[in-house]
C-alpha atoms as a PDB file:
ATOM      1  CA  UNK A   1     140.835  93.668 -19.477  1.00  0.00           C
ATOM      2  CA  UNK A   2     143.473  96.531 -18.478  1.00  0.00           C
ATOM      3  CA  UNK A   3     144.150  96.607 -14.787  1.00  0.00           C
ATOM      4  CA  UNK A   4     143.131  99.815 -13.202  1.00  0.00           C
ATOM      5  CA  UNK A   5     143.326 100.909  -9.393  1.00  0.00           C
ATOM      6  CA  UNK A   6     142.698 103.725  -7.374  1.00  0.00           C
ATOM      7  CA  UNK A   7     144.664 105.699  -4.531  1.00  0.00           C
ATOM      8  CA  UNK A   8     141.816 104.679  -1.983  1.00  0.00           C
ATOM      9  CA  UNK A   9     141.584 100.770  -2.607  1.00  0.00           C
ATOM     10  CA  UNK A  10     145.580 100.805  -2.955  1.00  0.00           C
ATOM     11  CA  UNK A  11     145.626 101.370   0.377  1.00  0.00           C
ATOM     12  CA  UNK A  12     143.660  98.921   1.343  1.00  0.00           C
ATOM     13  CA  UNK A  13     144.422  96.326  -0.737  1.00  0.00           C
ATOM     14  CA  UNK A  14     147.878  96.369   1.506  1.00  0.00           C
ATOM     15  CA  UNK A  15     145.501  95.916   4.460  1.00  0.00           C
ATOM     16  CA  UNK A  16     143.508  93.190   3.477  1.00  0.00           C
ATOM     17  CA  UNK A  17     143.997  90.557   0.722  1.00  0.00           C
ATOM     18  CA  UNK A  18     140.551  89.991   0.412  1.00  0.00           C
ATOM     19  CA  UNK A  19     140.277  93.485  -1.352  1.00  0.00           C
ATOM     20  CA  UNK A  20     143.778  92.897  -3.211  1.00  0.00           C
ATOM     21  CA  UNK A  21     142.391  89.749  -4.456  1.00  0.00           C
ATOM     22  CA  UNK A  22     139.228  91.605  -6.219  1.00  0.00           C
ATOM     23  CA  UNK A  23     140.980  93.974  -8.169  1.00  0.00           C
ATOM     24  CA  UNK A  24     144.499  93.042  -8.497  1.00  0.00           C
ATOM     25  CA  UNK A  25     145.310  90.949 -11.577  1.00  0.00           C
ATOM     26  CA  UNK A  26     146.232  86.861 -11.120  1.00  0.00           C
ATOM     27  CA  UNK A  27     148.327  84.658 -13.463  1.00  0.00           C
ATOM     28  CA  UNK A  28     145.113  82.530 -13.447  1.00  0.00           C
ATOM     29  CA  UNK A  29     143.152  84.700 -15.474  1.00  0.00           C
ATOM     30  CA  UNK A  30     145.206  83.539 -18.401  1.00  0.00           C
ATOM     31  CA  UNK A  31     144.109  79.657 -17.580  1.00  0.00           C
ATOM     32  CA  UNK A  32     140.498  80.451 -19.053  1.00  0.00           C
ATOM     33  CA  UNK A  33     138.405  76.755 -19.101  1.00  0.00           C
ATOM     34  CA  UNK A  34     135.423  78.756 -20.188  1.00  0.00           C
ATOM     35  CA  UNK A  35     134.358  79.490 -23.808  1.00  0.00           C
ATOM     36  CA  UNK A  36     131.967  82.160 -22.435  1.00  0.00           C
ATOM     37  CA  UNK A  37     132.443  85.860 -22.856  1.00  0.00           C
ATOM     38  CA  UNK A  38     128.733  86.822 -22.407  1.00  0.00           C
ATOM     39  CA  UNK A  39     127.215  84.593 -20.547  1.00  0.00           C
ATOM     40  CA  UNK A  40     124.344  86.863 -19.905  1.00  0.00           C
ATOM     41  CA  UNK A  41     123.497  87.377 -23.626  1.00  0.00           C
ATOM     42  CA  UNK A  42     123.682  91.202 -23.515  1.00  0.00           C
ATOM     43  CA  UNK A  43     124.793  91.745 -26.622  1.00  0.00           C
ATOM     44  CA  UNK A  44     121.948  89.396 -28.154  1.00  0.00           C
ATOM     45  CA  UNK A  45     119.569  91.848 -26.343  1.00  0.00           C
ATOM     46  CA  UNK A  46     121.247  95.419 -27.180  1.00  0.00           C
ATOM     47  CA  UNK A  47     118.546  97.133 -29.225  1.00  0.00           C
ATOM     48  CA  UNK A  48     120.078 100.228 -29.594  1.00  0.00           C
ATOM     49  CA  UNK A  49     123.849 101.321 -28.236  1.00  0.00           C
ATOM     50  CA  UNK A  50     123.637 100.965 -24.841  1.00  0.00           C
ATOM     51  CA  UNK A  51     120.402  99.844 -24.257  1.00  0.00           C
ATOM     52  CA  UNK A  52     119.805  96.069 -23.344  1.00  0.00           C
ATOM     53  CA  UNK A  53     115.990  94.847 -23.111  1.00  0.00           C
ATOM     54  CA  UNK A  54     115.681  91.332 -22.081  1.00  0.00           C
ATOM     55  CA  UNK A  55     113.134  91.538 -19.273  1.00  0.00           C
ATOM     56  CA  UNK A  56     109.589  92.645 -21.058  1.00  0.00           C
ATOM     57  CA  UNK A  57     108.971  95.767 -17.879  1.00  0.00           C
ATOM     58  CA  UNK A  58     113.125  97.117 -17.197  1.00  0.00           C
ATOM     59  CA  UNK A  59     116.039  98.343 -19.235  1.00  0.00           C
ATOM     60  CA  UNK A  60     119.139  98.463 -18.837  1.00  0.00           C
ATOM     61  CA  UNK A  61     121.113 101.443 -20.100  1.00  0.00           C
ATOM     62  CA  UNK A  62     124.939 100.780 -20.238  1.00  0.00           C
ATOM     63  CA  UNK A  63     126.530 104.609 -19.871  1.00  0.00           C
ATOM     64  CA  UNK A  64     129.852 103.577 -20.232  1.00  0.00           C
ATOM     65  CA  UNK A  65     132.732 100.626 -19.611  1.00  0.00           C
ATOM     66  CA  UNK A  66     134.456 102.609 -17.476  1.00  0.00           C
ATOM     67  CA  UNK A  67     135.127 102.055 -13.976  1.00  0.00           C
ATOM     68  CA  UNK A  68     137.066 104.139 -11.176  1.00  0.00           C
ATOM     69  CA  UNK A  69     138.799 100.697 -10.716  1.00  0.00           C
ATOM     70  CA  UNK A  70     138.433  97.422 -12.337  1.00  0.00           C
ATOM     71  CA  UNK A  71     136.913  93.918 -10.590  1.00  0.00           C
ATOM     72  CA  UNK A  72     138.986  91.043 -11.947  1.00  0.00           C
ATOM     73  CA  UNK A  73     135.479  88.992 -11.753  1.00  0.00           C
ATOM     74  CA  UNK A  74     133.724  91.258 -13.531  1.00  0.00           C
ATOM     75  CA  UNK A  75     130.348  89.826 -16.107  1.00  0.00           C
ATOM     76  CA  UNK A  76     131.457  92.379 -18.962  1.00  0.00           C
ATOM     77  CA  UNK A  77     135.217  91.518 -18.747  1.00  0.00           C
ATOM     78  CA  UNK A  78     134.631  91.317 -22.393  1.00  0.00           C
ATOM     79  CA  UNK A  79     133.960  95.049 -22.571  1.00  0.00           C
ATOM     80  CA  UNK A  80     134.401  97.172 -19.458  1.00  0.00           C
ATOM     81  CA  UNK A  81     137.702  99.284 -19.827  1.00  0.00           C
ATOM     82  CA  UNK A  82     137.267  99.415 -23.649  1.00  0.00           C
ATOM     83  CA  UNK A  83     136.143 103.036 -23.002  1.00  0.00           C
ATOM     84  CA  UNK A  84     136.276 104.202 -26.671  1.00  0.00           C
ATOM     85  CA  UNK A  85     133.962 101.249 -27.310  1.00  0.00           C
ATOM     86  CA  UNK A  86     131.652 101.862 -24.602  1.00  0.00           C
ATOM     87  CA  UNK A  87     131.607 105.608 -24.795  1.00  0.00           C
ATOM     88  CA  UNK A  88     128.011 106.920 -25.572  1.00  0.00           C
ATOM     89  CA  UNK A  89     127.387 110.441 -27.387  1.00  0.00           C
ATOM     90  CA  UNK A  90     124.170 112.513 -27.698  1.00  0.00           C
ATOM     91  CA  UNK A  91     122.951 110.843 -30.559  1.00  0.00           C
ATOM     92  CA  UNK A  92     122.888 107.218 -28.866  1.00  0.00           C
ATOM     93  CA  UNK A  93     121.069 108.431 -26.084  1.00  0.00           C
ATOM     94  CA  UNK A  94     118.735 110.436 -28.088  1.00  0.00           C
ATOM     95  CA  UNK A  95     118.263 106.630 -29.797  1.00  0.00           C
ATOM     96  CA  UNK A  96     118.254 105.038 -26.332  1.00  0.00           C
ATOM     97  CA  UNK A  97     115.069 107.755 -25.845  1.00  0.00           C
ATOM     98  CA  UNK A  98     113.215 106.969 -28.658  1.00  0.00           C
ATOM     99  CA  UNK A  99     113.408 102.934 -28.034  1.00  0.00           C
ATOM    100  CA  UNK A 100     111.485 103.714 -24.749  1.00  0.00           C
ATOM    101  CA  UNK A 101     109.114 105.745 -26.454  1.00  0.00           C
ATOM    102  CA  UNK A 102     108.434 103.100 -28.574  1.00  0.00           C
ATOM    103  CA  UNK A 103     108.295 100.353 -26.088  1.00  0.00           C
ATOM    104  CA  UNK A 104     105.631 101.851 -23.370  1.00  0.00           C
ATOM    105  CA  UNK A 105     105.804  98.665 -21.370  1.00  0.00           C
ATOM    106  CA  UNK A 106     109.326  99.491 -19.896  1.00  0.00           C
ATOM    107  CA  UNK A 107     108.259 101.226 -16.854  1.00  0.00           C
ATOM    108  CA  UNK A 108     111.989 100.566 -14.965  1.00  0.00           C
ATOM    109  CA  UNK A 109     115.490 101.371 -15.894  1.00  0.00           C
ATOM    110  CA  UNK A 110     119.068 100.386 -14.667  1.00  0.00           C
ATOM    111  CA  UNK A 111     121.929 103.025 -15.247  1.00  0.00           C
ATOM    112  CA  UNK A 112     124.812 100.928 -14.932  1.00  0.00           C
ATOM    113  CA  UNK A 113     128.021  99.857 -17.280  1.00  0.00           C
ATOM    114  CA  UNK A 114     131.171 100.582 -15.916  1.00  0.00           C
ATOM    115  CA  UNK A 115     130.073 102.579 -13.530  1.00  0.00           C
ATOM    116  CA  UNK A 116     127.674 105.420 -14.384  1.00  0.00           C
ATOM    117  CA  UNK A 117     128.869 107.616 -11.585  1.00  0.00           C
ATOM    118  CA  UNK A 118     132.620 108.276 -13.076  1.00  0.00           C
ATOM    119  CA  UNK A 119     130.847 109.826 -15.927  1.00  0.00           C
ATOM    120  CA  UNK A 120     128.383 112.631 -14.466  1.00  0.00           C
ATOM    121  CA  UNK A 121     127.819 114.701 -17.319  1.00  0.00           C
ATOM    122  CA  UNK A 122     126.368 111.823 -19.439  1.00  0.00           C
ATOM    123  CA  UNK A 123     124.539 110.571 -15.943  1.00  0.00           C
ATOM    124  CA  UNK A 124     123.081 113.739 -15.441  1.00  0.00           C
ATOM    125  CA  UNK A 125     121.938 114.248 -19.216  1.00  0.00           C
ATOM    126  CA  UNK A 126     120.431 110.682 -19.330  1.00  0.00           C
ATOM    127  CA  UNK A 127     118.691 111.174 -15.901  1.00  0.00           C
ATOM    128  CA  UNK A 128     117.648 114.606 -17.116  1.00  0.00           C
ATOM    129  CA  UNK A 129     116.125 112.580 -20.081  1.00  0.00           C
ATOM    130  CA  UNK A 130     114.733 109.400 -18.811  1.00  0.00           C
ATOM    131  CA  UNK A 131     113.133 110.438 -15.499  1.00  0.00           C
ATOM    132  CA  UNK A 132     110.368 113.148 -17.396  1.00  0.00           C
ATOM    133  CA  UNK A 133     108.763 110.162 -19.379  1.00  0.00           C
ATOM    134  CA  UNK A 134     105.405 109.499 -18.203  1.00  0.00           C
ATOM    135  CA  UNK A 135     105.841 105.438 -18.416  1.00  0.00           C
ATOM    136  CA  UNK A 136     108.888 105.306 -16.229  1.00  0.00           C
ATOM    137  CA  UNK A 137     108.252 104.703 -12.693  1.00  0.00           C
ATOM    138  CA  UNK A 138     111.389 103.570 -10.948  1.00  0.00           C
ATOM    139  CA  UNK A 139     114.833 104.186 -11.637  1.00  0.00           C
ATOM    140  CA  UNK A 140     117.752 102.190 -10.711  1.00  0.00           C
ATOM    141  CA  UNK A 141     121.523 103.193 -10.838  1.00  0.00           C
ATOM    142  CA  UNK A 142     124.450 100.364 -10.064  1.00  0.00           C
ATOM    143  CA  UNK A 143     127.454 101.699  -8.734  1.00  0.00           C
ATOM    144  CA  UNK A 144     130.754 100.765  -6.751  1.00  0.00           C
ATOM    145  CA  UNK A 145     132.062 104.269  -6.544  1.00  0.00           C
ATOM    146  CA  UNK A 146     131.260 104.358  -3.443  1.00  0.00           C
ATOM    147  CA  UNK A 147     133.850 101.549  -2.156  1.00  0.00           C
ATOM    148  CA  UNK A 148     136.218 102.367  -5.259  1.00  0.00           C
ATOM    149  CA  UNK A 149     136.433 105.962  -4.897  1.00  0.00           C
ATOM    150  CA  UNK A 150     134.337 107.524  -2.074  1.00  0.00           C
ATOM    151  CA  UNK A 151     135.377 110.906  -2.276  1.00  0.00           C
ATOM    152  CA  UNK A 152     134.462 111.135  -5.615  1.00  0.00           C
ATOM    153  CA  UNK A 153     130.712 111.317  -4.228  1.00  0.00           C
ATOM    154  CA  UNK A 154     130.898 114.841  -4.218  1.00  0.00           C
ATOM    155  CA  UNK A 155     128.474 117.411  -5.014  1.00  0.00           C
ATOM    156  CA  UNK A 156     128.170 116.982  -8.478  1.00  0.00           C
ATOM    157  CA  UNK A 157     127.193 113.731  -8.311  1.00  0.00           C
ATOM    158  CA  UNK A 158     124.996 114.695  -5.387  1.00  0.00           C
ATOM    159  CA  UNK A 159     123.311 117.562  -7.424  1.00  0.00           C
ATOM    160  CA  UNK A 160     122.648 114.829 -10.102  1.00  0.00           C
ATOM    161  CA  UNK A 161     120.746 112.226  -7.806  1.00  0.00           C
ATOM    162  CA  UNK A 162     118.438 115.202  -7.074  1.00  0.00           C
ATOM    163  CA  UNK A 163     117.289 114.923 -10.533  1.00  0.00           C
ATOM    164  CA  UNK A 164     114.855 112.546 -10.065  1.00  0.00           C
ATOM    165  CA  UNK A 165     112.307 113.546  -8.566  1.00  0.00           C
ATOM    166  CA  UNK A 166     108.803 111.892  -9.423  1.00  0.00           C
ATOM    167  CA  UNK A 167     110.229 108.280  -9.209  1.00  0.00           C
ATOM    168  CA  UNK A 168     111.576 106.130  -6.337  1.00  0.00           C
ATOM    169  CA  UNK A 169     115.474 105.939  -7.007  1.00  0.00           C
ATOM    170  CA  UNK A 170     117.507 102.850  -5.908  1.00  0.00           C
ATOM    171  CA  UNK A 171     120.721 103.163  -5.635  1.00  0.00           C
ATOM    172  CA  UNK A 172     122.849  99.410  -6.073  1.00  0.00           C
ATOM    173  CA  UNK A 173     126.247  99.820  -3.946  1.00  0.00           C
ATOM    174  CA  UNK A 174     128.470  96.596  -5.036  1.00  0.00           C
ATOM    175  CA  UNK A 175     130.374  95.106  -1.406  1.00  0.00           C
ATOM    176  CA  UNK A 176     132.515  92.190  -1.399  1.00  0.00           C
ATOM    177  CA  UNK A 177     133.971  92.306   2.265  1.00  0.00           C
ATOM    178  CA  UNK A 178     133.418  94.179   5.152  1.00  0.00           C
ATOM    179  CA  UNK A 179     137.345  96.238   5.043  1.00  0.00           C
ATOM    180  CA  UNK A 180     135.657  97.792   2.103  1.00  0.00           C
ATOM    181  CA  UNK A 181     133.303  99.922   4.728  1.00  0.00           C
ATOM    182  CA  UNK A 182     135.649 102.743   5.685  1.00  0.00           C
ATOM    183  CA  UNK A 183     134.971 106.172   7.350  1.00  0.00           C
ATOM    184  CA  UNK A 184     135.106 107.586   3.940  1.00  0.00           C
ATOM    185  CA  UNK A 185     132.843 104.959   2.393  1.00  0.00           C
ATOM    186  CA  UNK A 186     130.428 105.255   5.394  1.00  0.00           C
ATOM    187  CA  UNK A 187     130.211 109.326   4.941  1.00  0.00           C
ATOM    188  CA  UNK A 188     129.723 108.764   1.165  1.00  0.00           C
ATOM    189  CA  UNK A 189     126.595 106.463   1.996  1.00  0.00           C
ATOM    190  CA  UNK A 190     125.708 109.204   4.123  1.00  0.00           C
ATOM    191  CA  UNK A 191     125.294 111.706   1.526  1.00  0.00           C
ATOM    192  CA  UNK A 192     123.532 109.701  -1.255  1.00  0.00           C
ATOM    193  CA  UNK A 193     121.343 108.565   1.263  1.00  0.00           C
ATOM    194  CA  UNK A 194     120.300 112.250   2.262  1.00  0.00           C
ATOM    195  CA  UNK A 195     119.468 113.141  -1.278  1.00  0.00           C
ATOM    196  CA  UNK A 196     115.969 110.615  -0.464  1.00  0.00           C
ATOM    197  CA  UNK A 197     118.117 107.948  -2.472  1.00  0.00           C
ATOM    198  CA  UNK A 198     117.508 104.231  -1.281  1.00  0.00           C
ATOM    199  CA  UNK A 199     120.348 101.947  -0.957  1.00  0.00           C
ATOM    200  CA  UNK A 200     120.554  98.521  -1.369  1.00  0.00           C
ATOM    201  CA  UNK A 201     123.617  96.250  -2.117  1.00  0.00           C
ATOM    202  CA  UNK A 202     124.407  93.597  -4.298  1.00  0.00           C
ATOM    203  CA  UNK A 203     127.442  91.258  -3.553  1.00  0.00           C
ATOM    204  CA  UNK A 204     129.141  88.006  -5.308  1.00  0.00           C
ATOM    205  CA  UNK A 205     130.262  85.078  -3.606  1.00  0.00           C
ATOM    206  CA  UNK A 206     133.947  84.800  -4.555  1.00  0.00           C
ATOM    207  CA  UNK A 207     136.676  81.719  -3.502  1.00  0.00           C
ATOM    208  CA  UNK A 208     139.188  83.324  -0.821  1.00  0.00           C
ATOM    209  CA  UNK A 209     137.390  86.795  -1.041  1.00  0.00           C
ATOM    210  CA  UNK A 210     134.106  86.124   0.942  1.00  0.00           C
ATOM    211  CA  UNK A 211     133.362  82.045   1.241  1.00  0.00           C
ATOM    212  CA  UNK A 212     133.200  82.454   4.742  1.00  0.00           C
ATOM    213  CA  UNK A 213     129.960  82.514   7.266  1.00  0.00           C
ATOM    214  CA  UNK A 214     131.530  84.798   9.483  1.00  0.00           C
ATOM    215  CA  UNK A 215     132.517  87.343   6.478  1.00  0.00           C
ATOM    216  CA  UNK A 216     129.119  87.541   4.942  1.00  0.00           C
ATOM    217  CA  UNK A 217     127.415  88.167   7.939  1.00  0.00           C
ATOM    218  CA  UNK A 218     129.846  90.814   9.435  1.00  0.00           C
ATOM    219  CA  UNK A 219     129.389  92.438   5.842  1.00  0.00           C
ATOM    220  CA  UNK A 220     125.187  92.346   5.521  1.00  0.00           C
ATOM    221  CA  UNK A 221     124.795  93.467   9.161  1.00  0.00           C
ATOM    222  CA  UNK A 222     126.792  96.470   8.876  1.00  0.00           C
ATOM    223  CA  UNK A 223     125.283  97.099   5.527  1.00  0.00           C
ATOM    224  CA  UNK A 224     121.814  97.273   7.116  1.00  0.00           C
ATOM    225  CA  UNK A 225     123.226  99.373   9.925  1.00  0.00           C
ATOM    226  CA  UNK A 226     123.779 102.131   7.350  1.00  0.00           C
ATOM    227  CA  UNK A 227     120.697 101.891   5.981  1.00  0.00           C
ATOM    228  CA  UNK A 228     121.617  99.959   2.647  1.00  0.00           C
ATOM    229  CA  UNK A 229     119.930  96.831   2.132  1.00  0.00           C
ATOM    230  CA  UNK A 230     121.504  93.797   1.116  1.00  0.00           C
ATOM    231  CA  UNK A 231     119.890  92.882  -1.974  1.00  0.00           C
ATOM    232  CA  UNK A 232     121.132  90.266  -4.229  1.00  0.00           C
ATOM    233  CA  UNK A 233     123.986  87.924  -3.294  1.00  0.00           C
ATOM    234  CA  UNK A 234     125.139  86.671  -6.697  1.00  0.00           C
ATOM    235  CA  UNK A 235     126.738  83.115  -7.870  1.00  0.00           C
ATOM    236  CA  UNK A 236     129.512  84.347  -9.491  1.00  0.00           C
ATOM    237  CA  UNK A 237     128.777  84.124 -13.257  1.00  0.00           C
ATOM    238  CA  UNK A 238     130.938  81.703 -15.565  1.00  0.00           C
ATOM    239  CA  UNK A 239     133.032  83.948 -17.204  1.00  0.00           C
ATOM    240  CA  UNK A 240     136.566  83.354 -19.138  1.00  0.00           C
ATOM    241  CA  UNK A 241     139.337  84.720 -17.171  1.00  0.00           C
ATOM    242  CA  UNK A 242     136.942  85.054 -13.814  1.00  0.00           C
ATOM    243  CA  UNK A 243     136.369  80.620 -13.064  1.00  0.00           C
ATOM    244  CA  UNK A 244     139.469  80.905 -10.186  1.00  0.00           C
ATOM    245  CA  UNK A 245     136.833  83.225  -8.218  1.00  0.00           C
ATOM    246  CA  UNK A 246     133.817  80.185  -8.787  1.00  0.00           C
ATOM    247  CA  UNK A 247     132.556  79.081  -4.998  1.00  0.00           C
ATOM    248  CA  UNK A 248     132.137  75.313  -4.842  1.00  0.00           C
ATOM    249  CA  UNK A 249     127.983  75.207  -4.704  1.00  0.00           C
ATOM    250  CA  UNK A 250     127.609  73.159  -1.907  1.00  0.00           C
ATOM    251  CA  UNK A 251     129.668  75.448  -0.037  1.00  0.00           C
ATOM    252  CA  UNK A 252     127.592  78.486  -1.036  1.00  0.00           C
ATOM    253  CA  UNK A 253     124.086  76.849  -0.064  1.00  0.00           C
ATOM    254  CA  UNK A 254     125.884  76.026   3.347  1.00  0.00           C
ATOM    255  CA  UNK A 255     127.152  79.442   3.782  1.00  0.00           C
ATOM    256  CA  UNK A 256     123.984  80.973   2.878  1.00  0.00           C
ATOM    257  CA  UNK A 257     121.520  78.298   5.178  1.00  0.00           C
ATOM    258  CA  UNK A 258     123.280  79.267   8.088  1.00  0.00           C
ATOM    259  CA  UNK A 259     123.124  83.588   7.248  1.00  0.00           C
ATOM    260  CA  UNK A 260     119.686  82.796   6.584  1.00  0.00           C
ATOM    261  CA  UNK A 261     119.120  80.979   9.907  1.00  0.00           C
ATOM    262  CA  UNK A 262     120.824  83.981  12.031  1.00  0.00           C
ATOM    263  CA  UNK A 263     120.596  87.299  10.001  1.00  0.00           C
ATOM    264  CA  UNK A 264     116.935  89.081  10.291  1.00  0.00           C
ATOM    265  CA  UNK A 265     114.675  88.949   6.936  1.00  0.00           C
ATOM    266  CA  UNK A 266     116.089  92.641   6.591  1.00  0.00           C
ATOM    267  CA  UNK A 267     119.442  91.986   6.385  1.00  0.00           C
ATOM    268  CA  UNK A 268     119.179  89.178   4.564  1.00  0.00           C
ATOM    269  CA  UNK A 269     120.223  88.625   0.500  1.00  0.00           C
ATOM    270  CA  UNK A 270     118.658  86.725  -1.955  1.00  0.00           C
ATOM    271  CA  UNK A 271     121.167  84.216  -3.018  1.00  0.00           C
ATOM    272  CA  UNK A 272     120.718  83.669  -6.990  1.00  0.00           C
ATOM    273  CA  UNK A 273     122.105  82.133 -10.026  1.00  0.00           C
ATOM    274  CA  UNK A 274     121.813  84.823 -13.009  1.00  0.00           C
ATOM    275  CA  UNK A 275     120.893  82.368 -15.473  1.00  0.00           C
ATOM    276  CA  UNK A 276     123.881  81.651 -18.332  1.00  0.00           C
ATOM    277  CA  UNK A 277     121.261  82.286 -21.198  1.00  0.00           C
ATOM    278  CA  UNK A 278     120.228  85.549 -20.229  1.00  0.00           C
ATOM    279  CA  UNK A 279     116.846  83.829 -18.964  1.00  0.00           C
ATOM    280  CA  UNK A 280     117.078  85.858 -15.478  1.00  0.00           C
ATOM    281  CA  UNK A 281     117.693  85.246 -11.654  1.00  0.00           C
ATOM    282  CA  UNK A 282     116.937  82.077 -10.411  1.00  0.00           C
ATOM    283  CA  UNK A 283     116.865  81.942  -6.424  1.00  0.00           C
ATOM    284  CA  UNK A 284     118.542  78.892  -4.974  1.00  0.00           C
ATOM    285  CA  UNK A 285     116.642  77.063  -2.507  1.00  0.00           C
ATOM    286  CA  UNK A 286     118.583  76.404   0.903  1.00  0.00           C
ATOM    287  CA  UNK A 287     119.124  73.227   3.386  1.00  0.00           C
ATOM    288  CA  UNK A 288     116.339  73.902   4.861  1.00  0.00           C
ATOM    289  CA  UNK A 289     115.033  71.627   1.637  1.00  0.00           C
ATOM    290  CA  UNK A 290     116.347  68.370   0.494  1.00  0.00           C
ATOM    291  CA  UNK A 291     117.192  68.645  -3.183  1.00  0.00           C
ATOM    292  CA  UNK A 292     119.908  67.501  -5.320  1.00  0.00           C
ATOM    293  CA  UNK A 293     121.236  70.834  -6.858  1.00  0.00           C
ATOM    294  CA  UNK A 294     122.517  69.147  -9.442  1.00  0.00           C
ATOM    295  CA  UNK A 295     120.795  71.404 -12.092  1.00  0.00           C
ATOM    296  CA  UNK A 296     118.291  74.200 -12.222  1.00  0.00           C
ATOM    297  CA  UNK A 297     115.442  75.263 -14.812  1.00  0.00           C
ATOM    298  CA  UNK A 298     115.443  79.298 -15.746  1.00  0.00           C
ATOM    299  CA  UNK A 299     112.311  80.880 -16.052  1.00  0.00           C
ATOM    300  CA  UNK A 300     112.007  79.914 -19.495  1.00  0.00           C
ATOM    301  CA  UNK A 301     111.950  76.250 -18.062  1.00  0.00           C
ATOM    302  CA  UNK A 302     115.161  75.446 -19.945  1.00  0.00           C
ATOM    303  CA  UNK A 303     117.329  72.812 -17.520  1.00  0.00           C
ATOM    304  CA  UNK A 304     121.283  74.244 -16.851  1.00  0.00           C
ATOM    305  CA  UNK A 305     123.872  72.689 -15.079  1.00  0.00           C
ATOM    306  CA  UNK A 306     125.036  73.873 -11.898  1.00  0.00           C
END
């Protein structure tokens, strides 16, 4: 995984180390103690190029592996900034059509990748694509382009998000810390959100990035405050090169008990493991329970390890 950084989160990384930390690269990414690439099984799933179907109603479409700037934690380490091997053409998509045709119970899809916004033309051709089929009812797009590279939510992109127009579409912002909402990330949220788009976030819990009460809940309330809401708060998955960024659990469940305790229901995550077999995510009960947490079953009642 190249390193890759832009103008916008240079400057900030010299501001806080939090945001350094993210996307900076670490001599301990070389000490890997994981065997495990892709722990979500994504590639056991891919159908066609670019399309992964593990959940029987959603899709995800991968667009692309690249990024405006690269996450040193990231789940596809093994692929994003390969951006030969991640580029799609006309004919994949035109593929990535046809599956859906053929599979009428996929009512939902997830652009994502990389990050589908530093690619518009291929955004705006899937979009133009995807969102006239009858069976498809919401449409999702993950994105940090937002935080990464806010001016580059211009009116392109804006133009783009217009597209759809008979579904609902959700628009995932990735936040780690709170330094990463800046003027220019607050006027980008601003515009996507004025195109009828609704936000929500999704964050990870990451050692010496956010494993602190007071960070997560400065974070989720000003989140809600700009009308995203905090959606998923992650586990960070096992991957090779990312297990210096692993949270111990106990401290997680601690962190999250007490958010849970003072945030309102709205601004609120659900805290989740995303299942190492691909098997989906598994919300993690709080301390407002006695349980051991010593291991977990996935929905397809297989028993994993914490």
């Amino acid at each position: 995984m190249i390193f890759k950084i832009t103008k916008h989160l240079e400057k900030l990384g010299k501001k806080y180390p939090e945001i350094k930390k993210q996307f900076y690269t670490s001599v301990l990414e070389s000490k890997e103690e994981l065997n495990s690439h892709d722990p979500l099984l994504e590639e056991e799933f891919t159908k066609v190029r670019g399309l992964v179907h593990k959940y029987t109603n959603r899709a995800l479409i991968l667009l692309t592996m690249n990024c405006a700037a690269y996450c040193r934690f990231c789940t596809r380490r093994r692929a994003v900034s390969d951006i030969l091997k991640g580029q799609l053409t006309d004919f994949d998509l035109e593929k990535i059509v046809k599956y859906l045709k053929e599979h009428q119970e996929i009512k939902e899809i997830i652009l994502s990748g990389g990050d589908p916004m530093t690619v518009p033309e291929m955004l705006e051709k899937a979009l133009r694509k995807i969102s006239v089929l009858p069976q498809i009812k919401i449409v999702r797009i993950g994105t940090r382009l937002p935080v990464s590279d806010p001016k580059k939510i211009n009116a392109k992109i804006l133009s783009i998000l217009r597209i759809v127009k008979k579904q609902p579409l959700y628009v995932m912002v990735h936040f780690e810390s709170p330094g990463e909402i800046t003027s220019e990330t607050i006027a980008a949220i601003s515009k996507i959100r004025k195109t009828g788009a609704i936000l929500f976030s999704q964050s990870v819990f990451l050692k010496g990035v956010n494993d602190k009460y007071e960070t997560l809940y400065e974070l989720f309330s000003r989140l809600v405050e700009l009308g995203i809401k905090p959606y998923y708060l992650f586990r960070c998955d096992p991957v090779a090169g990312a297990e210096h960024f692993i949270v111990p659990f106990e401290k997680e469940i601690e962190i999250m008990t007490k958010l849970r305790r003072n945030l309102s229901g709205l601004a609120c995550p659900m805290y989740v493991i995303d299942a190492p077999n691909g098997a989906g995510k598994i919300p993690v009960p709080l301390n407002f329970w006695n349980f051991e947490g010593k291991a977990f079953l996935d929905f397809e009642g297989k028993e994993i390890g914490v």
